[in-house]
C-alpha atoms as a PDB file:
ATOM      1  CA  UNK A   1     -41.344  21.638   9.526  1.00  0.00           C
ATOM      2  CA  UNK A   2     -40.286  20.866  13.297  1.00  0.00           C
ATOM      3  CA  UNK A   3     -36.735  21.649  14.021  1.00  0.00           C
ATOM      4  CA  UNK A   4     -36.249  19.164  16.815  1.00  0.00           C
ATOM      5  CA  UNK A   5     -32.508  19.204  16.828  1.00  0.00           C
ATOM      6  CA  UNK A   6     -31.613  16.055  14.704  1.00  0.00           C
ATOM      7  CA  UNK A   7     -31.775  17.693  11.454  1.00  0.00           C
ATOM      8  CA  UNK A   8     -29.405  20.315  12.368  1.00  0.00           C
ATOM      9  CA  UNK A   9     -26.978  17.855  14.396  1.00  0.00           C
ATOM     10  CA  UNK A  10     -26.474  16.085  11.005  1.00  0.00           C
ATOM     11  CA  UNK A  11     -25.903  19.475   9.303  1.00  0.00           C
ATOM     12  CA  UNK A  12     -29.599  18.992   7.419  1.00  0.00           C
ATOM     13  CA  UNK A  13     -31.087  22.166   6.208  1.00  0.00           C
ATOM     14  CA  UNK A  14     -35.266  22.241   6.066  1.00  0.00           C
ATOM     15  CA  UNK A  15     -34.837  21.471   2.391  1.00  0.00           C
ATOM     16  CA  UNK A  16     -33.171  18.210   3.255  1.00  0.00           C
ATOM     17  CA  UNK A  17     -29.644  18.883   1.635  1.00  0.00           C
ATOM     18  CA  UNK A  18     -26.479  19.228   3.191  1.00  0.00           C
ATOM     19  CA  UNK A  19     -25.008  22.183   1.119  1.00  0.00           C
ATOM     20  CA  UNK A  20     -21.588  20.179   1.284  1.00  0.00           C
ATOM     21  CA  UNK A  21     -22.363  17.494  -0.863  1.00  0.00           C
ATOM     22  CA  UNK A  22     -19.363  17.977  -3.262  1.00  0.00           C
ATOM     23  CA  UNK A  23     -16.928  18.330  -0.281  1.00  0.00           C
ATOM     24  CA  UNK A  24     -18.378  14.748   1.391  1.00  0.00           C
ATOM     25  CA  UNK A  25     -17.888  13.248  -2.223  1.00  0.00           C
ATOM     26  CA  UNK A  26     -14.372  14.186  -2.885  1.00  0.00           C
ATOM     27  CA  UNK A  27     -13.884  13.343   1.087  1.00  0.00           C
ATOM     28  CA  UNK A  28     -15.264   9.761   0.443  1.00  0.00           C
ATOM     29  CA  UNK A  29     -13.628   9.303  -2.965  1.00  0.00           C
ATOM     30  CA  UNK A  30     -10.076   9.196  -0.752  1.00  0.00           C
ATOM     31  CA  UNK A  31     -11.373   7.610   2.157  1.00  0.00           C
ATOM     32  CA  UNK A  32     -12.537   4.770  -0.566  1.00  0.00           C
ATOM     33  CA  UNK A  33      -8.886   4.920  -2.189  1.00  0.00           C
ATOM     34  CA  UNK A  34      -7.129   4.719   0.624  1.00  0.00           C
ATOM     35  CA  UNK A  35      -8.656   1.906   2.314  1.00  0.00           C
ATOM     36  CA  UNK A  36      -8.664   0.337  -1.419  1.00  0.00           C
ATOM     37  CA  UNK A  37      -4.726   0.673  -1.679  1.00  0.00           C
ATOM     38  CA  UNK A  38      -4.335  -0.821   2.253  1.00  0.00           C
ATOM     39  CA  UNK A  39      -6.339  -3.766   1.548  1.00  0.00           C
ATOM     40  CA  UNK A  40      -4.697  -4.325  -2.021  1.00  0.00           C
ATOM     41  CA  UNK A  41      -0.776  -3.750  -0.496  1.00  0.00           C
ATOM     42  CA  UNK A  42      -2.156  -6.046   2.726  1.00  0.00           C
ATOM     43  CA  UNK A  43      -3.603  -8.878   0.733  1.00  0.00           C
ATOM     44  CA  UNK A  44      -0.770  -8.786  -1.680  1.00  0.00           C
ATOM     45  CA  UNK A  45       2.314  -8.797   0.977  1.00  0.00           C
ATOM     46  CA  UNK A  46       0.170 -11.535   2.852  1.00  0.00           C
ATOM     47  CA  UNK A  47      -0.147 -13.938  -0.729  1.00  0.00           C
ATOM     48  CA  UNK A  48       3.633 -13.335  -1.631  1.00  0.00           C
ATOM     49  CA  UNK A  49       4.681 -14.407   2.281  1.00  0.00           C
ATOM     50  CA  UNK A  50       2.177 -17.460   1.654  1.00  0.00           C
ATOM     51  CA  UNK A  51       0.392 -16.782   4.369  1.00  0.00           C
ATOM     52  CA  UNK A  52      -2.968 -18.264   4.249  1.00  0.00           C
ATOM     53  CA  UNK A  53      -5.106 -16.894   7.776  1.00  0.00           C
ATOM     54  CA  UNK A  54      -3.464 -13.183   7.642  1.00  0.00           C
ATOM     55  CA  UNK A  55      -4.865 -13.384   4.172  1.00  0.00           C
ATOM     56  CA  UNK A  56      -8.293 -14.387   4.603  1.00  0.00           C
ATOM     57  CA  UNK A  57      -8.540 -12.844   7.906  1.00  0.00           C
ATOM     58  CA  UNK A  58      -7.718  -9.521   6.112  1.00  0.00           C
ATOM     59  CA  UNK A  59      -9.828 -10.220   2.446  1.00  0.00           C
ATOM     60  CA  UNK A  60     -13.019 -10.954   4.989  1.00  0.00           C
ATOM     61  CA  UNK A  61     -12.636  -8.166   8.062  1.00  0.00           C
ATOM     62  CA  UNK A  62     -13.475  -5.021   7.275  1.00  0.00           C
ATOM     63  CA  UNK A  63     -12.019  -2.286   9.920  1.00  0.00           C
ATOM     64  CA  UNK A  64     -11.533   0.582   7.766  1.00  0.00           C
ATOM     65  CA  UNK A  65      -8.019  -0.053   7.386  1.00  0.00           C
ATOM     66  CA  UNK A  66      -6.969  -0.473  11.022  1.00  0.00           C
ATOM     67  CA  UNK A  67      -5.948  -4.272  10.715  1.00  0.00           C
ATOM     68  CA  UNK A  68      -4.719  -3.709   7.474  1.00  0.00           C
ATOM     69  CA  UNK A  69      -2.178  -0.978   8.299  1.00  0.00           C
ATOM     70  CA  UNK A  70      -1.312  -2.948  11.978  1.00  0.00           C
ATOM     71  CA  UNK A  71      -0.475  -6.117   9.419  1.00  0.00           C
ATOM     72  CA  UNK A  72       1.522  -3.522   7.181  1.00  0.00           C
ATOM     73  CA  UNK A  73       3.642  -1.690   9.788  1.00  0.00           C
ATOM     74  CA  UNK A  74       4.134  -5.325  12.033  1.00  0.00           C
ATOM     75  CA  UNK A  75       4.300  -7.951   9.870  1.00  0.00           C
ATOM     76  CA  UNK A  76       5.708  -6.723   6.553  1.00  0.00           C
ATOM     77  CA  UNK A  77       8.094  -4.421   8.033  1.00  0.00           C
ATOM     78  CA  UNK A  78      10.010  -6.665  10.151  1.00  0.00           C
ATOM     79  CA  UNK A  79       9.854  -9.342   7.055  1.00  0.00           C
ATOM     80  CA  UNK A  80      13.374  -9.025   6.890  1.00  0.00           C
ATOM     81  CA  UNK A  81      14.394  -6.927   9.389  1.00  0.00           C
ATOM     82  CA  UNK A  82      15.466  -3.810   7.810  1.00  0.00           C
ATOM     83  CA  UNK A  83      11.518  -2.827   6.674  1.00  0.00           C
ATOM     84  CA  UNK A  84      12.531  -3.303   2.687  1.00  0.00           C
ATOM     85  CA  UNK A  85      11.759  -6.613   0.609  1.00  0.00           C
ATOM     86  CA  UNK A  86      14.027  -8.927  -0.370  1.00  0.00           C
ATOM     87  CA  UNK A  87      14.907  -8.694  -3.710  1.00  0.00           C
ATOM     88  CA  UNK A  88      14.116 -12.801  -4.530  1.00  0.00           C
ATOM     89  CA  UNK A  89      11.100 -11.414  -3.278  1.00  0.00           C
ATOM     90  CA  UNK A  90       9.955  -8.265  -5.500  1.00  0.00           C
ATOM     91  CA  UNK A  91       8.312 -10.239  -8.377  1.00  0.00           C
ATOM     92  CA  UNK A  92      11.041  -9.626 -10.623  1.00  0.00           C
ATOM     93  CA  UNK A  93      12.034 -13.876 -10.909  1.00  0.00           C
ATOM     94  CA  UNK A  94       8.313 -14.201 -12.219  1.00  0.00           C
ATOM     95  CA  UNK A  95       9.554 -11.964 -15.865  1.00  0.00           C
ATOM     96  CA  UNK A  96      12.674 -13.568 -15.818  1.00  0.00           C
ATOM     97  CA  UNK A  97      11.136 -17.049 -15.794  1.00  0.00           C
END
């Protein structure tokens, strides 16, 4: 086998294995959960503020959680002004009835 420099860059032995393949998984497992739980908290603040663009913007744009956290930390947090949810607004009327 020719070693031209690509295999190695990628961190490729000749046997075509990476020798970290239980690090990457648990690595991707909380990339994947993370991004998961910034698109769920995203879409869910956008849907309870009844707004219909941020929400379909975010539900169909995919930027690995960029757009999601800028519509987390800008939007949501100044919702009220003090960065907290108002309590009409916390889901708890929806028990109640």
């Amino acid at each position: 086998m020719i070693n031209n420099g690509f295999d190695s860059m990628w961190g490729i032995n000749a046997l075509g294995h990476s020798g970290t393949g239980a690090l990457q998984l648990v690595l991707l497992i909380i990339v994947i959960l993370v991004l998961l739980t910034l698109k769920g908290l995203s879409l869910w603040y956008a849907s309870r503020k009844e707004q219909k663009w941020w929400f379909v913007i975010l539900l169909v744009i995919n930027t690995l959680g960029i757009l999601e956290l800028i519509y987390l930390i800008a939007v949501v947090r100044t919702w009220d002004g003090k960065g907290t949810i108002n309590k009409a607004d916390s889901g708890s009327e929806a028990l109640t009835g």
